[in-house]
PDB file of N, CA and C in Angstrom:
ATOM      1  N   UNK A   1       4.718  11.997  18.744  1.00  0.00           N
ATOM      2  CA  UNK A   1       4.546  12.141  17.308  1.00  0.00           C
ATOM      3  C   UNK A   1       5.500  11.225  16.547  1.00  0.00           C
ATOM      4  N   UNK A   2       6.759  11.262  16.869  1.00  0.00           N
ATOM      5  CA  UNK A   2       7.744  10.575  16.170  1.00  0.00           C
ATOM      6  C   UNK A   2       7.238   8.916  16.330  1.00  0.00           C
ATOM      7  N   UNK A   3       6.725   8.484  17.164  1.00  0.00           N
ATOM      8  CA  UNK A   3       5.984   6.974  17.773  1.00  0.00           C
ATOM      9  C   UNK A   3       5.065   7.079  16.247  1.00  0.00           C
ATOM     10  N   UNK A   4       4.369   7.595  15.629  1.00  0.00           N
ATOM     11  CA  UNK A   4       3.081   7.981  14.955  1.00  0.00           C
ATOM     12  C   UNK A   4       3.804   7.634  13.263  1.00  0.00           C
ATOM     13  N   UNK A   5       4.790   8.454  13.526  1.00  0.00           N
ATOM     14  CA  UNK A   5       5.660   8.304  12.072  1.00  0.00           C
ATOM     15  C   UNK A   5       6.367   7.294  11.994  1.00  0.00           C
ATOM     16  N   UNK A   6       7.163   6.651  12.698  1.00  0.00           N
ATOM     17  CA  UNK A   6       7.519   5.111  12.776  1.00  0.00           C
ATOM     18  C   UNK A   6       6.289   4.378  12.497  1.00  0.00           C
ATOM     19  N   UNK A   7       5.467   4.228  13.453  1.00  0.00           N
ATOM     20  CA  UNK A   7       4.370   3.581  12.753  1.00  0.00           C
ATOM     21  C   UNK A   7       4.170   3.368  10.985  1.00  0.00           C
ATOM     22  N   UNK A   8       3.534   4.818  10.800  1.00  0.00           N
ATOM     23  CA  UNK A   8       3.706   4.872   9.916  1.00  0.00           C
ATOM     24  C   UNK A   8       4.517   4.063   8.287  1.00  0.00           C
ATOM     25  N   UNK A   9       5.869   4.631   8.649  1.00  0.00           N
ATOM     26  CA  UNK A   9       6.374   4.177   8.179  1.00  0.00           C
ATOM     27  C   UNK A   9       6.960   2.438   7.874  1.00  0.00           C
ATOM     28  N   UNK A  10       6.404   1.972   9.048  1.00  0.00           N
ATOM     29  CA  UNK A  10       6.148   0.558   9.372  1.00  0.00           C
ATOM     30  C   UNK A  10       5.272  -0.127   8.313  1.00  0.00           C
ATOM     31  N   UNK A  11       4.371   0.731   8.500  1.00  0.00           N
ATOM     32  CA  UNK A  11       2.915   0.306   8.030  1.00  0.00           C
ATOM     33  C   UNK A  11       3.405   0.392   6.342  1.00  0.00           C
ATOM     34  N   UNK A  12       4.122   1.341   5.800  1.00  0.00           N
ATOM     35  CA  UNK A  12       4.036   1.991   4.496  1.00  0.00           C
ATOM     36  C   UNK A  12       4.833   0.973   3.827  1.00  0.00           C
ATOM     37  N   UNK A  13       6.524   0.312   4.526  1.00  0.00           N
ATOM     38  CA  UNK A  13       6.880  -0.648   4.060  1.00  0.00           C
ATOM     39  C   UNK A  13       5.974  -2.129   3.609  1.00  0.00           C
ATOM     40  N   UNK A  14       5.436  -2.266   5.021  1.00  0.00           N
ATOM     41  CA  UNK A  14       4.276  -3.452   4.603  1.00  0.00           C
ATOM     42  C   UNK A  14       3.266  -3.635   3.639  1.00  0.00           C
ATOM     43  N   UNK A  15       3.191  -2.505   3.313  1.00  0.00           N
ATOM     44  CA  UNK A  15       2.019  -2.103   2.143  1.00  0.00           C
ATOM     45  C   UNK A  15       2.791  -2.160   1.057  1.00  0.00           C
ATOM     46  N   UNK A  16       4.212  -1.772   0.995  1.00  0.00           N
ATOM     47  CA  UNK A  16       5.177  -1.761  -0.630  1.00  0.00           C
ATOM     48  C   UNK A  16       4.734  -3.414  -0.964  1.00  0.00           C
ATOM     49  N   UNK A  17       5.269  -4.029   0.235  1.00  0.00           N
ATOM     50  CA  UNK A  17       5.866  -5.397   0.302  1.00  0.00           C
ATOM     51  C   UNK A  17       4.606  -6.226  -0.350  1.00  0.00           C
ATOM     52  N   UNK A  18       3.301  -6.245   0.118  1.00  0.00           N
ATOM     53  CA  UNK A  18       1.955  -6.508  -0.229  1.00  0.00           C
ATOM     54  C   UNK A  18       1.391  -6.289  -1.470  1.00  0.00           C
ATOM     55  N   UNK A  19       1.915  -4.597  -2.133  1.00  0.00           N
ATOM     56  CA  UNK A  19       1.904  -4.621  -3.507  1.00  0.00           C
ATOM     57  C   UNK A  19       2.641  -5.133  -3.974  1.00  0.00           C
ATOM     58  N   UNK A  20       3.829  -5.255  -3.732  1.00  0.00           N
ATOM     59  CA  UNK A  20       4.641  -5.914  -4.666  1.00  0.00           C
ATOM     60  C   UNK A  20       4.063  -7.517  -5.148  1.00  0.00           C
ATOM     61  N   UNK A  21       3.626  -8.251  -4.178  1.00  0.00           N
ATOM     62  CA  UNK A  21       3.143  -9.510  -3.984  1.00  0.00           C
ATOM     63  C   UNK A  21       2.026  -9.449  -4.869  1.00  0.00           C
ATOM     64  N   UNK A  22       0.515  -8.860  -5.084  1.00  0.00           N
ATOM     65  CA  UNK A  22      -0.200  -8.409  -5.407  1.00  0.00           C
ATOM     66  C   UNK A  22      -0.063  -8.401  -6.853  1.00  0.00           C
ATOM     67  N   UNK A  23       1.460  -7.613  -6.990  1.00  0.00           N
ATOM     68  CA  UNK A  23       1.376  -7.477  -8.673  1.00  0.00           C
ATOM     69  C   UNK A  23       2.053  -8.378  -9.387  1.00  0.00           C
ATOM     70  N   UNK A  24       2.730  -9.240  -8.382  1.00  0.00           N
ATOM     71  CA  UNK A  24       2.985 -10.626  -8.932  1.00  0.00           C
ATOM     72  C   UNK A  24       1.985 -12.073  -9.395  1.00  0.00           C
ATOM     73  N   UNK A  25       0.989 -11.674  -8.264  1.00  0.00           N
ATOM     74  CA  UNK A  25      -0.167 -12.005  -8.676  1.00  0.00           C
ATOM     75  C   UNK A  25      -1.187 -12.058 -10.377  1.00  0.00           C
ATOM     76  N   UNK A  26      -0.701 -10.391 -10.635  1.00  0.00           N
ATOM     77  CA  UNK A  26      -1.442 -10.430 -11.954  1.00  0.00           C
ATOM     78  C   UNK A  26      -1.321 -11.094 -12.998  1.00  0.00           C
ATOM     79  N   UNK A  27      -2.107 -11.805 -13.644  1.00  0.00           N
ATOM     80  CA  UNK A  27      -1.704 -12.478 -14.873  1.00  0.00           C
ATOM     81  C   UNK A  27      -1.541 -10.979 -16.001  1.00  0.00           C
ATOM     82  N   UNK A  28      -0.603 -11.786 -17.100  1.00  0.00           N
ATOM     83  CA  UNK A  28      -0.227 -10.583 -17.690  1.00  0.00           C
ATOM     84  C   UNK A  28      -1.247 -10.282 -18.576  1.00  0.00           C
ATOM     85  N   UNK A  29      -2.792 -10.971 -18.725  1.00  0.00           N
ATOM     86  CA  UNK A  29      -3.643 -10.591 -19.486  1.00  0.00           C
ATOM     87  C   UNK A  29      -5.011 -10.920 -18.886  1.00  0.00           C
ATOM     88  N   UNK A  30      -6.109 -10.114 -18.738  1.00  0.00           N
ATOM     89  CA  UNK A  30      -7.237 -10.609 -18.091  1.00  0.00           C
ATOM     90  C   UNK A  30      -6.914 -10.288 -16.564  1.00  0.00           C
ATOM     91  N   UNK A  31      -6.403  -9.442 -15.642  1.00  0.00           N
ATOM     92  CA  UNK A  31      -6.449  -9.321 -14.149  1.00  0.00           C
ATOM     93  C   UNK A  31      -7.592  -9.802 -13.776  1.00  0.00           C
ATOM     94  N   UNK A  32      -7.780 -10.724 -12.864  1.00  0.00           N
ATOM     95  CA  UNK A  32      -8.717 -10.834 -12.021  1.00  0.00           C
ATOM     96  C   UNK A  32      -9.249 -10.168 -11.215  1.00  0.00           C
ATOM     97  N   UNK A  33     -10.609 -10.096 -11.266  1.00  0.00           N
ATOM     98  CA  UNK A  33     -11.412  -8.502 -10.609  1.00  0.00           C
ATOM     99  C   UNK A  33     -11.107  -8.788  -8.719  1.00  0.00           C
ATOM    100  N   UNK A  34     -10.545  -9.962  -8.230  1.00  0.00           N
ATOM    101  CA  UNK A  34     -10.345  -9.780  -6.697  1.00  0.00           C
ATOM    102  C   UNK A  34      -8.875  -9.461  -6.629  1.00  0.00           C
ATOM    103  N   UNK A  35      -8.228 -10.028  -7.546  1.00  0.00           N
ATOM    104  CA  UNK A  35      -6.560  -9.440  -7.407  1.00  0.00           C
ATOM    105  C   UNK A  35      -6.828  -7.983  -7.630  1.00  0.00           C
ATOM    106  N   UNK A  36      -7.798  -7.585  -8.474  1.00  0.00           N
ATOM    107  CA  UNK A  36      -6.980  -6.203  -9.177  1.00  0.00           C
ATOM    108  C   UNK A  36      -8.089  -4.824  -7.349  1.00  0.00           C
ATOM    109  N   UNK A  37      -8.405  -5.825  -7.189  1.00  0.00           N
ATOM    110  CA  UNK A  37      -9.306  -4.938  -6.139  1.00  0.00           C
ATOM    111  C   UNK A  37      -8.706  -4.988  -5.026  1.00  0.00           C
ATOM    112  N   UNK A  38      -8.054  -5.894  -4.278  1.00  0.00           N
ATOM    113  CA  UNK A  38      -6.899  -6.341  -3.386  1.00  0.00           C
ATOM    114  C   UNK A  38      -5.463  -4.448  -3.915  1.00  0.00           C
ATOM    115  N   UNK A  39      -5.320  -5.026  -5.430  1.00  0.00           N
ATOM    116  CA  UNK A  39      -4.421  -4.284  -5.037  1.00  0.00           C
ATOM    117  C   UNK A  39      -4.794  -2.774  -4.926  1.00  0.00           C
ATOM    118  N   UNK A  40      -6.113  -2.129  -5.293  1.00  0.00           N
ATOM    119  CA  UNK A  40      -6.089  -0.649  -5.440  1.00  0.00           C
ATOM    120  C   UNK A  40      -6.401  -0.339  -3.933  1.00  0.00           C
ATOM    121  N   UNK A  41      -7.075  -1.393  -3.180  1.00  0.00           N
ATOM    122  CA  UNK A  41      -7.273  -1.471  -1.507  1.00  0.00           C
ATOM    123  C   UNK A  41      -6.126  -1.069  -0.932  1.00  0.00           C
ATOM    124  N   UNK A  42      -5.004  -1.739  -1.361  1.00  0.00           N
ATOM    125  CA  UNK A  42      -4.060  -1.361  -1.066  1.00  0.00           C
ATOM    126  C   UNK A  42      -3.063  -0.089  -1.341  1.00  0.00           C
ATOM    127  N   UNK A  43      -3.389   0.358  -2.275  1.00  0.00           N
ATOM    128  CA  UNK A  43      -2.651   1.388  -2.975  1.00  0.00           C
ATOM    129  C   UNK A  43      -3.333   2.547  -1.962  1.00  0.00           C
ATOM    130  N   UNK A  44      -4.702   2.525  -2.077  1.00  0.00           N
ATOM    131  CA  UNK A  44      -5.359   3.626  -1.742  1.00  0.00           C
ATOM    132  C   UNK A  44      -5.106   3.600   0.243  1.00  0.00           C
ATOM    133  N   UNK A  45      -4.759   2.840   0.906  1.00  0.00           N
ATOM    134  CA  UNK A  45      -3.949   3.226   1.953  1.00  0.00           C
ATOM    135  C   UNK A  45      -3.058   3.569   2.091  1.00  0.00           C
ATOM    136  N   UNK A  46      -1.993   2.983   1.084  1.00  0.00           N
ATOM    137  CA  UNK A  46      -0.873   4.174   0.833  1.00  0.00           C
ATOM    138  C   UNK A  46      -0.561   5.247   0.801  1.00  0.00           C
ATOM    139  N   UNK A  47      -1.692   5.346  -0.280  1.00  0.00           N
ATOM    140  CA  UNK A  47      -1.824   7.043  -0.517  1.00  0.00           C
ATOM    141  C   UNK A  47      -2.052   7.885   0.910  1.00  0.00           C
ATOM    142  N   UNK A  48      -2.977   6.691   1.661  1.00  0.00           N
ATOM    143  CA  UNK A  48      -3.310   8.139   2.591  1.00  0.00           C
ATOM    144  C   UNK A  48      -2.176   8.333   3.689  1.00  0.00           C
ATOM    145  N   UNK A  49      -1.634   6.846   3.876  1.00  0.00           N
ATOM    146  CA  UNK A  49      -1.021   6.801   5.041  1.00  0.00           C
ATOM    147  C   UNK A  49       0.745   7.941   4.367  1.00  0.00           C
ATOM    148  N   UNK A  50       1.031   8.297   3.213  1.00  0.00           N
ATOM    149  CA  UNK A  50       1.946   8.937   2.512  1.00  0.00           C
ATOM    150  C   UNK A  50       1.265  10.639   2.648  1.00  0.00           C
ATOM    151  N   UNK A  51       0.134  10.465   2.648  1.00  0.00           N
ATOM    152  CA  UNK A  51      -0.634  12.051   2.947  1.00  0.00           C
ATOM    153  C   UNK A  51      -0.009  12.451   4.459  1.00  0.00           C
ATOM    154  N   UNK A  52      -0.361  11.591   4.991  1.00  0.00           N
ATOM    155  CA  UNK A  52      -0.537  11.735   6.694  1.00  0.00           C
ATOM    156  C   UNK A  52       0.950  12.186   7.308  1.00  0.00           C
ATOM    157  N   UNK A  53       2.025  10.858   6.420  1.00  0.00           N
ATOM    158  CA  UNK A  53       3.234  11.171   6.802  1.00  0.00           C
ATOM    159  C   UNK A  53       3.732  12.611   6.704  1.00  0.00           C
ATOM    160  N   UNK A  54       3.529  12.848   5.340  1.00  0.00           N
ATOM    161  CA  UNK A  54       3.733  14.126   4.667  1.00  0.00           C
ATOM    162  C   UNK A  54       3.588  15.763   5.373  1.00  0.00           C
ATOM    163  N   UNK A  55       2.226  15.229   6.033  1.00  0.00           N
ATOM    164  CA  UNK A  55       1.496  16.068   7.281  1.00  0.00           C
ATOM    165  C   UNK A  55       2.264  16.115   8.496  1.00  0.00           C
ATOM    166  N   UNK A  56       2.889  15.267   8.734  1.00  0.00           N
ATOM    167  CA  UNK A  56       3.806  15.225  10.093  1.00  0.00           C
ATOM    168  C   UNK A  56       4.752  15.467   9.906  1.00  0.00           C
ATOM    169  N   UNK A  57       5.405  15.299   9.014  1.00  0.00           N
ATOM    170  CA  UNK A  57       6.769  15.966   8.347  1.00  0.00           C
ATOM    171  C   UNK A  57       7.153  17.475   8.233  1.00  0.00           C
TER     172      UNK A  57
END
């Protein structure tokens, strides 16, 4: 299990790191509909992979 949550948590940094990038991406007016879809792709694994952790915790 603890193998599962490292993972995890692996995964969860890489995903900060990706949004962060992502929202550097945005122009500050007009988002572009593949940036702004990139980033909720991303968000919304977060979320789950932060559910999951949460669950193992």
């Amino acid at each position: 299990m603890s193998n599962e949550i490292e993972r995890i948590q692996s995964r969860l940094q890489q995903l900060e790191e990706e949004i962060a990038e992502t929202l550097r991406r945005l122009p500050a007016h007009s988002a572009k509909p593949p940036v702004m879809i990139d980033l909720l792709e991303l968000e919304d694994e977060r979320d789950v992979l932060v559910k999951r952790l949460e669950e193992l915790l």
